[in-house]
Protein backbone atom coordinates (compact mmCIF):
# COMPACT_ATOMS: atom_id res chain seq x y z
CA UNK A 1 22.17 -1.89 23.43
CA UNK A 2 24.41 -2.82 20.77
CA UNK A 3 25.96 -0.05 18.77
CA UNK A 4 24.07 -0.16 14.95
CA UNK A 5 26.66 -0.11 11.38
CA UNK A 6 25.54 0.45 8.21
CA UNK A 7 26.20 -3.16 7.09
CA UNK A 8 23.81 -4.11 9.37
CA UNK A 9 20.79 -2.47 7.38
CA UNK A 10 22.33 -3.79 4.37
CA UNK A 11 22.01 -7.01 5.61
CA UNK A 12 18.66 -6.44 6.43
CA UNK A 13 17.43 -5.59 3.01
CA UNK A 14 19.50 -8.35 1.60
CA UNK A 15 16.93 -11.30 3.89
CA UNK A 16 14.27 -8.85 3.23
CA UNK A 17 11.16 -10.63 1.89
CA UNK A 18 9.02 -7.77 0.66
CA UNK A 19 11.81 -6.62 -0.76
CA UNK A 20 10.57 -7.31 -4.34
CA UNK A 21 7.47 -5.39 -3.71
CA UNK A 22 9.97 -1.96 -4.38
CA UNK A 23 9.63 -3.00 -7.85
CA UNK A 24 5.49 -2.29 -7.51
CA UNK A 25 6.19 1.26 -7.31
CA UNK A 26 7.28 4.50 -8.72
CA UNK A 27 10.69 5.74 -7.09
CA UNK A 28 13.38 7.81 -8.01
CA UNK A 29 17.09 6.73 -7.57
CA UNK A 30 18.63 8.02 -4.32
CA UNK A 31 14.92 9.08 -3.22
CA UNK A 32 14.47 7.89 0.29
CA UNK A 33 10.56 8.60 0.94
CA UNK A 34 9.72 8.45 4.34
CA UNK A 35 6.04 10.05 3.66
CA UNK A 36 4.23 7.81 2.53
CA UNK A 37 2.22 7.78 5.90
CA UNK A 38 0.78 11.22 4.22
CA UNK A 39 1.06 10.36 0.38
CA UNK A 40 1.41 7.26 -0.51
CA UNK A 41 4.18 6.22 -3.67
CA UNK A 42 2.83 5.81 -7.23
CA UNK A 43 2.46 2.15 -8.03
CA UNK A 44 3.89 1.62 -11.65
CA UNK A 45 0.84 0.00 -12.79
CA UNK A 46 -1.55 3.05 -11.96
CA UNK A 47 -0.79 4.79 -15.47
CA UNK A 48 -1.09 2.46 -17.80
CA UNK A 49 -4.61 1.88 -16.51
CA UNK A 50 -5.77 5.23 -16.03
CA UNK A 51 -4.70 5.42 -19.63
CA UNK A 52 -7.18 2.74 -20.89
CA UNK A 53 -9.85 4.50 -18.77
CA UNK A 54 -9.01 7.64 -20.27
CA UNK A 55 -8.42 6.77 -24.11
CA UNK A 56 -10.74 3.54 -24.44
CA UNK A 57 -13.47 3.90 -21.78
CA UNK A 58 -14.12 7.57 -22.43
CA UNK A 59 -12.07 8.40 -25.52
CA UNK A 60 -14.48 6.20 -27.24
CA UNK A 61 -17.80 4.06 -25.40
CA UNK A 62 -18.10 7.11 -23.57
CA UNK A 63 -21.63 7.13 -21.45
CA UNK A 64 -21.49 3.65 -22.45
CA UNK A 65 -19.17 2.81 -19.98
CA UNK A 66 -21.42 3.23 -16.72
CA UNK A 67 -22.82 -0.13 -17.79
CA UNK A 68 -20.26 -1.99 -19.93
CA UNK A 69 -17.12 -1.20 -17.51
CA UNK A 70 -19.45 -1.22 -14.53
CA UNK A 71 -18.67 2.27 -13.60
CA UNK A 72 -21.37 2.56 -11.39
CA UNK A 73 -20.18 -0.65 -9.52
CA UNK A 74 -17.27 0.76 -8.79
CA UNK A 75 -17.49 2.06 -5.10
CA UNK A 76 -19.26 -1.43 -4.14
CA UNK A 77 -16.60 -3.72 -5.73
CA UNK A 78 -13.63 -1.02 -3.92
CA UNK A 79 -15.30 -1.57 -0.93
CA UNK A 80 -14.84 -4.98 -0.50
CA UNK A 81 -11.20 -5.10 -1.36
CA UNK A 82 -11.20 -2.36 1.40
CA UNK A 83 -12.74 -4.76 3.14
CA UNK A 84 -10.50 -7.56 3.06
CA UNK A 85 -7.66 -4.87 4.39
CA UNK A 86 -9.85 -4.20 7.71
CA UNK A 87 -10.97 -7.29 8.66
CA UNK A 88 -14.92 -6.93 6.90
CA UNK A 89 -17.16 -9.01 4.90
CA UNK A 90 -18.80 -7.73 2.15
CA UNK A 91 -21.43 -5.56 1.73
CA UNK A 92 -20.26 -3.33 4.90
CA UNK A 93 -18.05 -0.39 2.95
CA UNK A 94 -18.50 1.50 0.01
CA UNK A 95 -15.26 3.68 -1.22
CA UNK A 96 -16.91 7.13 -1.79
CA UNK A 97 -16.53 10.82 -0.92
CA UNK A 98 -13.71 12.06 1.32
CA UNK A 99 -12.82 10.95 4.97
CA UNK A 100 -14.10 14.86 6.23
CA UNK A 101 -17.57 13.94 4.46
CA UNK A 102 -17.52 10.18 5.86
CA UNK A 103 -17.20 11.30 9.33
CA UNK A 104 -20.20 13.88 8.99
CA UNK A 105 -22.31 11.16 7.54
CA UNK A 106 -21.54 8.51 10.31
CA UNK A 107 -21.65 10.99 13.19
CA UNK A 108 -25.16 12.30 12.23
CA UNK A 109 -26.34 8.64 11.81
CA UNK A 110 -24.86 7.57 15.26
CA UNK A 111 -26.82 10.26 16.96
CA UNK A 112 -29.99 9.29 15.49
CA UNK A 113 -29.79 6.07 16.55
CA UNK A 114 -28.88 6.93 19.95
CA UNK A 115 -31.86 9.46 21.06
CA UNK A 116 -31.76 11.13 24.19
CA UNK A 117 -28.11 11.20 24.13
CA UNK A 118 -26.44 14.04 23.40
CA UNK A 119 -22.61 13.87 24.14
CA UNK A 120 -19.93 13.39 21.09
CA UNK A 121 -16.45 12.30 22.72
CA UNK A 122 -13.02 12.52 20.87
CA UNK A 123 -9.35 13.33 22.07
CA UNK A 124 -7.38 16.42 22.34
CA UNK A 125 -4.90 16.41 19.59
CA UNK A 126 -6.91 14.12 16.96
CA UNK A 127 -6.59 14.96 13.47
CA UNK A 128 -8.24 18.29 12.52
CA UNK A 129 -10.83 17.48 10.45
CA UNK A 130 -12.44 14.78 12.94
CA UNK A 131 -12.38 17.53 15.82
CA UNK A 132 -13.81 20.15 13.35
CA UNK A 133 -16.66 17.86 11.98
CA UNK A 134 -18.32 16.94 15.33
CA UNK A 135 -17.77 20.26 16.37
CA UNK A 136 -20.08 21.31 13.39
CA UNK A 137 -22.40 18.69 13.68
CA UNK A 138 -22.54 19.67 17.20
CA UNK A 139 -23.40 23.31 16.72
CA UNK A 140 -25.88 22.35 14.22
CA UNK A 141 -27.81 19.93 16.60
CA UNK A 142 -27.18 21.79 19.43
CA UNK A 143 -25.10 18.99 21.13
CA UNK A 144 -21.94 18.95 23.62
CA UNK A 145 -18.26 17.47 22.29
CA UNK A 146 -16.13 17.14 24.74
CA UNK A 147 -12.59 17.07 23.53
CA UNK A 148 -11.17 15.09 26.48
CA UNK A 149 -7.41 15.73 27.22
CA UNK A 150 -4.57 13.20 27.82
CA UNK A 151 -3.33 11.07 29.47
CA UNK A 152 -5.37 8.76 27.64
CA UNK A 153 -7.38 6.46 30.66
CA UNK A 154 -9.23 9.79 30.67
CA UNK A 155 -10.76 9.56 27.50
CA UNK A 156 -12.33 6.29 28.38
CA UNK A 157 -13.32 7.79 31.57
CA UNK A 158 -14.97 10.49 30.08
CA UNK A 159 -18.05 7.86 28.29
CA UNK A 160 -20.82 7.85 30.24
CA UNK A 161 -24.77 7.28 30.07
CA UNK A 162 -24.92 10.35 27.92
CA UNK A 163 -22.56 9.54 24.99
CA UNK A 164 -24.11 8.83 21.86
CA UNK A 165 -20.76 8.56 19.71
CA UNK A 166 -16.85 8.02 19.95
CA UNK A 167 -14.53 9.40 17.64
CA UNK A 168 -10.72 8.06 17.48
CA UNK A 169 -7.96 7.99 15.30
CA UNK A 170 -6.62 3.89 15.48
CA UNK A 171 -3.20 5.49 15.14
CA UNK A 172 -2.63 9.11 16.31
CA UNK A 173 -1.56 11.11 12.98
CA UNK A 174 1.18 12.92 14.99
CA UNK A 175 2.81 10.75 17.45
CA UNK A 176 1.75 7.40 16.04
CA UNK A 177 0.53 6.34 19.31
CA UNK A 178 -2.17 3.34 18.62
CA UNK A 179 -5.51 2.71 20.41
CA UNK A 180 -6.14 -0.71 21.58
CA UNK A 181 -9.25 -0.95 19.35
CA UNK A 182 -10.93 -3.92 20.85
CA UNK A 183 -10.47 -2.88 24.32
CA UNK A 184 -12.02 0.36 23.53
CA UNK A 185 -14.77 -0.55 21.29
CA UNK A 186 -16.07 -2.76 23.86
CA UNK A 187 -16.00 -0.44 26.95
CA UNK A 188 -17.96 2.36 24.25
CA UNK A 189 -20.26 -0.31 23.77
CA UNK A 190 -20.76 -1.13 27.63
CA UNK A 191 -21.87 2.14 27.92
CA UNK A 192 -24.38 2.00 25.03
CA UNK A 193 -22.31 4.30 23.00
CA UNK A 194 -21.25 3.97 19.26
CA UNK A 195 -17.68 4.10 18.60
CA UNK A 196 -16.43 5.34 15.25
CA UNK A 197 -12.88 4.56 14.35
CA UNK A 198 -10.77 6.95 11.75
CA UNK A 199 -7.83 4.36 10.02
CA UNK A 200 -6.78 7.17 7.70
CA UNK A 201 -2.86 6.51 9.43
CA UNK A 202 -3.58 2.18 9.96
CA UNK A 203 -5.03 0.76 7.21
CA UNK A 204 -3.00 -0.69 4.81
CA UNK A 205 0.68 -0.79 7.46
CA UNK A 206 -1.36 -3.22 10.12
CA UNK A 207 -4.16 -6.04 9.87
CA UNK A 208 -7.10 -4.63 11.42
CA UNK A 209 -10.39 -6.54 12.50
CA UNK A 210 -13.23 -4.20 12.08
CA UNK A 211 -15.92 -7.29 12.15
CA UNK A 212 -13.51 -9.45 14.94
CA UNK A 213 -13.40 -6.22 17.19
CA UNK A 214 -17.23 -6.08 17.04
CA UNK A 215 -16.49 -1.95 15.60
CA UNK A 216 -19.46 -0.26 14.83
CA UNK A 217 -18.79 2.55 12.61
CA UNK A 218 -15.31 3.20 10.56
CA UNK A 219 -13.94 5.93 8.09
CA UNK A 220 -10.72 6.54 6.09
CA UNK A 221 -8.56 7.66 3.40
CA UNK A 222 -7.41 5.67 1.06
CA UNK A 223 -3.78 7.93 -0.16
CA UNK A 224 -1.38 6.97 2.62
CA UNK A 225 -0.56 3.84 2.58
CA UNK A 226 -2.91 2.14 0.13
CA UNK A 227 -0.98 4.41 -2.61
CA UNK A 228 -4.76 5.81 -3.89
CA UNK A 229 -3.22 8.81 -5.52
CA UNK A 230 -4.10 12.50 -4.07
CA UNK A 231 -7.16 13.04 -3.37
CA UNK A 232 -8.50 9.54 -3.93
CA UNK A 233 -11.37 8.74 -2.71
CA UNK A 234 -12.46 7.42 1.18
CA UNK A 235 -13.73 4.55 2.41
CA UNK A 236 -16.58 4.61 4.78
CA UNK A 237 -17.90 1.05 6.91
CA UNK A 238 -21.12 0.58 8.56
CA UNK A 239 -21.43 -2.83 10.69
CA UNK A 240 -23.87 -5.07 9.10
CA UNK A 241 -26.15 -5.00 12.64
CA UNK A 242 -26.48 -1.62 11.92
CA UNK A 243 -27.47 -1.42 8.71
CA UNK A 244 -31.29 -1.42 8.97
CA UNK A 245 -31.36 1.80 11.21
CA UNK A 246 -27.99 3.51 9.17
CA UNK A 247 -29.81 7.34 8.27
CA UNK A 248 -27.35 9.57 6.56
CA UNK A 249 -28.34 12.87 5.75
CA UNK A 250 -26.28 13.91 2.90
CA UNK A 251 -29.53 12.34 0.38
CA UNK A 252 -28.18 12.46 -2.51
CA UNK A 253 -29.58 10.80 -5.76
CA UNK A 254 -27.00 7.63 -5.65
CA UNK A 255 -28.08 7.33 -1.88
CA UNK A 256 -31.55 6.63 -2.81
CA UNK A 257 -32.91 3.39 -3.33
CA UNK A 258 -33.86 3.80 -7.55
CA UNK A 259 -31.87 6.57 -8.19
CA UNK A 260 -32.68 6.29 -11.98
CA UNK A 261 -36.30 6.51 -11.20
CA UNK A 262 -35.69 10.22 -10.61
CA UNK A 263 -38.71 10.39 -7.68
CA UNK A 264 -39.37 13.22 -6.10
CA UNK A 265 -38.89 12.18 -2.42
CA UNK A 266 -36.17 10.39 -1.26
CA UNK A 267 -36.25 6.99 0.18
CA UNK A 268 -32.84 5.22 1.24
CA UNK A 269 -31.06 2.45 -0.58
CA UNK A 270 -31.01 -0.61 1.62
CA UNK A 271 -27.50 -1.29 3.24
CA UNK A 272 -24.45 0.51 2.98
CA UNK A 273 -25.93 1.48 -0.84
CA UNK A 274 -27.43 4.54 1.22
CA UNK A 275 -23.97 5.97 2.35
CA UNK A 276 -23.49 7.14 -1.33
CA UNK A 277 -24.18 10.44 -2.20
CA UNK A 278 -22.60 11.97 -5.25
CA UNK A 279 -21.42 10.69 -8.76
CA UNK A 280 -18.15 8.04 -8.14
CA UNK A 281 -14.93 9.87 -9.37
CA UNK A 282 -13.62 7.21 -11.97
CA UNK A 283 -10.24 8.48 -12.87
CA UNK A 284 -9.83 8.39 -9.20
CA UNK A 285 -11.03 4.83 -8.60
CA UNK A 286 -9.20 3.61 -11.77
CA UNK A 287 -6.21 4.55 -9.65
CA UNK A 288 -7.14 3.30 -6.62
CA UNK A 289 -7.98 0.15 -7.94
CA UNK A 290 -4.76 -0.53 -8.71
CA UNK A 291 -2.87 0.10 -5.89
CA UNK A 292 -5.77 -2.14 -3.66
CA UNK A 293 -5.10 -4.97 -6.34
CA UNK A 294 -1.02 -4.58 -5.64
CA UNK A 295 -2.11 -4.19 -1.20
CA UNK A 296 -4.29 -7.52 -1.62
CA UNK A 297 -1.28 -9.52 -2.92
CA UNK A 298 0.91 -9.39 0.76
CA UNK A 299 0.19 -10.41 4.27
CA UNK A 300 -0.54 -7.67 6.24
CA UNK A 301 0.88 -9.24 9.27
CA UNK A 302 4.69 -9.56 6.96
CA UNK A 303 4.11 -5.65 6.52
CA UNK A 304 3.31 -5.02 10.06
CA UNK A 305 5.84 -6.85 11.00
CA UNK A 306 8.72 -5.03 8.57
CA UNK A 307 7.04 -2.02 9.81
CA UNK A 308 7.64 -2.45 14.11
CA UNK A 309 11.11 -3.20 13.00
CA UNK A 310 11.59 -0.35 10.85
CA UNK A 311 10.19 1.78 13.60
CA UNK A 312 12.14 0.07 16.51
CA UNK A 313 15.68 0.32 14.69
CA UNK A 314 15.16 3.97 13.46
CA UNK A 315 14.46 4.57 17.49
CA UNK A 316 17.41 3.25 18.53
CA UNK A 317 19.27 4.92 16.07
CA UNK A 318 18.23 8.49 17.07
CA UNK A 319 18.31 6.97 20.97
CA UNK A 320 22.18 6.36 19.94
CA UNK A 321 23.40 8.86 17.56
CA UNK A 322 20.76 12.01 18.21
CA UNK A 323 20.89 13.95 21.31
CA UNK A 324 19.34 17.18 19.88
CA UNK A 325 16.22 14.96 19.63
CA UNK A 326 13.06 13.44 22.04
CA UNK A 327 11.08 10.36 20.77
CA UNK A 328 7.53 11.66 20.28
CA UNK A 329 6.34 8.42 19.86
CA UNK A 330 5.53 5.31 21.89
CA UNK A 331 8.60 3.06 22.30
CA UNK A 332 6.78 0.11 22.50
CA UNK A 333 6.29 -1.39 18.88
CA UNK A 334 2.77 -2.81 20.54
CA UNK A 335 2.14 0.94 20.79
CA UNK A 336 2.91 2.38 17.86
CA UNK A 337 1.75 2.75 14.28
CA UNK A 338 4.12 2.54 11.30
CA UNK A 339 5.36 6.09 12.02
CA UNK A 340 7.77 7.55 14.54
CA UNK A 341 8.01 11.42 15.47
CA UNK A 342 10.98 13.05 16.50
CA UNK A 343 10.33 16.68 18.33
CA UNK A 344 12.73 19.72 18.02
CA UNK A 345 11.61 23.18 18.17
CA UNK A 346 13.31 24.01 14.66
CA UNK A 347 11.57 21.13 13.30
CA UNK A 348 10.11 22.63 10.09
CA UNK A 349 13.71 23.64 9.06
CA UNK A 350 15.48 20.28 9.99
CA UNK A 351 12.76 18.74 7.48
CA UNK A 352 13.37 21.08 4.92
CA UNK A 353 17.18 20.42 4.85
CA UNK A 354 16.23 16.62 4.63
CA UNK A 355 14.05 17.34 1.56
CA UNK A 356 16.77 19.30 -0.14
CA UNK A 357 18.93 16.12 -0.08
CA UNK A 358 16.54 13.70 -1.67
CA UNK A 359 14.91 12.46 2.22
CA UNK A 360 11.64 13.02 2.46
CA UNK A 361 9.44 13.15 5.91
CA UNK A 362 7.18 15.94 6.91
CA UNK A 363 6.30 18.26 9.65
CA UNK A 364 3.53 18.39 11.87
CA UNK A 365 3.21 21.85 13.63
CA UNK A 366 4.35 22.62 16.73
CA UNK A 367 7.40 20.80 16.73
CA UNK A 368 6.63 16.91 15.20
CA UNK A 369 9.30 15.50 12.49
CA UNK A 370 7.07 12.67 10.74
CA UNK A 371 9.05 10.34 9.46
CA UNK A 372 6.85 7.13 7.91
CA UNK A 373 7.75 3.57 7.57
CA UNK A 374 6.28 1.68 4.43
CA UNK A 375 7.15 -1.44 4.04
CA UNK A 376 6.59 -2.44 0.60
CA UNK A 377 9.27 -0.15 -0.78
CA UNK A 378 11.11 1.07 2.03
CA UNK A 379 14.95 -0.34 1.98
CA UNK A 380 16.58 -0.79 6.19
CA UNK A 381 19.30 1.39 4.62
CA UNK A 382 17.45 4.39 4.22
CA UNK A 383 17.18 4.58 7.99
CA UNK A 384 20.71 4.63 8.62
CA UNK A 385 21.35 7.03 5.85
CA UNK A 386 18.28 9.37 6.96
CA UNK A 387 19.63 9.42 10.90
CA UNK A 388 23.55 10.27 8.83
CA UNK A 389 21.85 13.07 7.43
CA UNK A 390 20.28 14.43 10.31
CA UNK A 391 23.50 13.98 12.03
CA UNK A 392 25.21 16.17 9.97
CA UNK A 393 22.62 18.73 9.58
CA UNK A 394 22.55 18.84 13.40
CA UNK A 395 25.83 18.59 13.99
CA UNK A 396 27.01 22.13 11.64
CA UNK A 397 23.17 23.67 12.32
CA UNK A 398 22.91 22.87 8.20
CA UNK A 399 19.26 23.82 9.07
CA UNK A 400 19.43 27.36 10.27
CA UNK A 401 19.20 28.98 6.91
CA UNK A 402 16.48 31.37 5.36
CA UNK A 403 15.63 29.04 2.68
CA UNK A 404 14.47 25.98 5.04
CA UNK A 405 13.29 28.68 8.08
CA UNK A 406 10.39 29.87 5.32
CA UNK A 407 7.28 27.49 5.74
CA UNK A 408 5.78 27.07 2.50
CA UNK A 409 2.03 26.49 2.68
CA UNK A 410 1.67 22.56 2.83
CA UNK A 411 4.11 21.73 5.58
């Protein structure tokens, strides 16, 4: 292993063909973000077009504007562009609701159309809110989840005759360790089981192949990596073979096939028109639109593969210069998402001494420092100067001060 210099990231950035893409976005000089795997950078575009919304679409054709702008299209036409990201044709994803809502949607579709089963299967350490929504569907059905523990063979193992659904995260939201999703889609399948896949912490650092992998059911957010803004709105994919039996049971009046009828019993939309439920959140889609239309002008396979190196050098920098720390990640590139976790029991405080010096990763609870790798405006030089940092703060305990030992409330 060959001992890494500065110069060497610098050359980097210099043959660095996504490069330009830094000037897409939103960053302040001598800000090295390394979070955009939770909140994704502000494109510059975004405000300018929010703006128009705003002052021209509202400001003055007001209710107009659900026809003439196509407001109510909106979700449909975000969808696809989604779609293109994940590897779906169109017609299979509407952009609507939040991920927590998508999942509760899905999940009490897949159980209808598996009767007689009544097993829900996820993984010990997924991302709260898909643990806590099957466990509520669960309790409301009367159903068993089984949370299966690690190592992960044992997850797999765990699907059996009884399984009507399984719920994983592509890419595990702590340690960035990555699901084969083909493998595993197919062995669900072989059991007659549905298999739902989360890409809150994959889409838009990776190609995926929801249609290719034969996936039946997906969710995700949309304010990671696709730069959506906070709180912008999820995406939510139903395979087009299961379209015809798709039930979900949050009716609501966009859900239903002539909404503007105004009938007084509900009858489904055809397609993935029924996975709508409330009123589309325009300022929010006006955003998101943007950053999809900046996401659909690179090769996702250039930004994966800026993204294993990112994650392989910053490795063997900590590897080489960071004894105070253990990997919590997979080593293996073929692993791995586009984020790497570091683990120290005074984690919370290392991160907070990074923030206070313009570095910015985040902290997952018990002991995970997050550190994301987005490739369309991440420099190779912020590594080096990120693992200098840490070196120092390590090095004279920089960390071990009341001010970064206080966890605020959003860690």
């Amino acid at each position: 292993m060959s001992q890494l210099t500065r110069t060497h990231f610098e050359t980097l950035d210099q043959d660095d063909s996504l490069a330009p893409m830094r000037n897409e976005f939103s960053l302040q000089d001598g800000l090295i973000y390394l979070d955009g795997n939770s909140l994704g950078v502000l494109p510059k575009a975004t405000a300018a077009h929010i703006s128009e919304v705003i002052q021209q679409q509202w400001g003055v054709d007001l209710i107009r504007s659900w026809n003439c702008h196509q407001w109510m299209q909106k979700p449909t036409e975000l969808g696809d562009k989604v779609g293109h990201l994940v590897g779906a044709e169109a017609g299979q994803m509407l952009v609507c609701d939040t991920t927590s809502i998508n999942i509760f949607k899905l999940a009490a579709a897949a159980v209808k159309m598996r009767p007689g089963r009544t097993k829900l299967i996820t993984e010990t350490g997924n991302f709260a809110t898909d643990l806590y929504l099957l466990q509520g569907l669960a309790k409301l059905l009367g159903y068993q989840v089984q949370v299966v523990a690690l190592p992960r063979h044992e997850v797999l193992d765990a699907i059996d005759d009884d399984t009507a659904l399984v719920l994983l995260t592509h890419v595990h939201f702590k340690t960035g360790a990555m699901w084969d999703m083909s493998t595993v889609t197919e062995l669900a399948q072989q059991k007659g089981a549905l298999m739902m896949w989360d890409l809150s912490h994959s889409v838009g650092a990776m190609p995926i192949a929801l249609d290719k992998v034969n996936a039946d059911l997906a969710v995700g957010c949309t304010y990671k990596y696709l730069n959506g803004g906070p709180g912008s709105p999820a995406f939510v994919y139903v395979a087009k073979r299961h379209l015809s039996q798709f039930e979900q049971p949050l009716t609501g009046w966009l859900g239903h096939a002539k909404p503007f009828a105004f009938e007084d019993d509900y009858q489904g939309a055809a397609g993935i028109q029924q996975a709508m439920c409330g009123t589309p959140p325009v300022l929010a889609n006006a955003a998101l639109e943007v950053a999809l239309d900046v996401m659909l002008t690179v090769d996702m396979h250039q930004v994966r593969r800026k993204s294993k190196h990112m994650g392989n050098l910053f490795i063997e920098l900590i590897q080489q210069r960071c004894p105070w720390f253990e990997v919590g990640s997979p080593v293996s590139d073929e692993q791995r998402g586009s984020h790497v976790s570091i683990i120290h029991n005074q984690g919370y405080a290392i991160i907070q001494a990074l923030i206070e010096r313009n570095i910015v990763g985040d902290f997952r609870a018990p002991d995970n420092l997050r550190f994301g790798f987005t490739p369309l405006y991440l420099k190779y030089v912020d590594l080096w100067d990120t693992v200098d940092a840490l070196v120092d703060i390590m090095t004279n305990e920089l960390w071990n001060q009341p001010k970064f030992l206080t966890q605020n409330a959003v860690t």
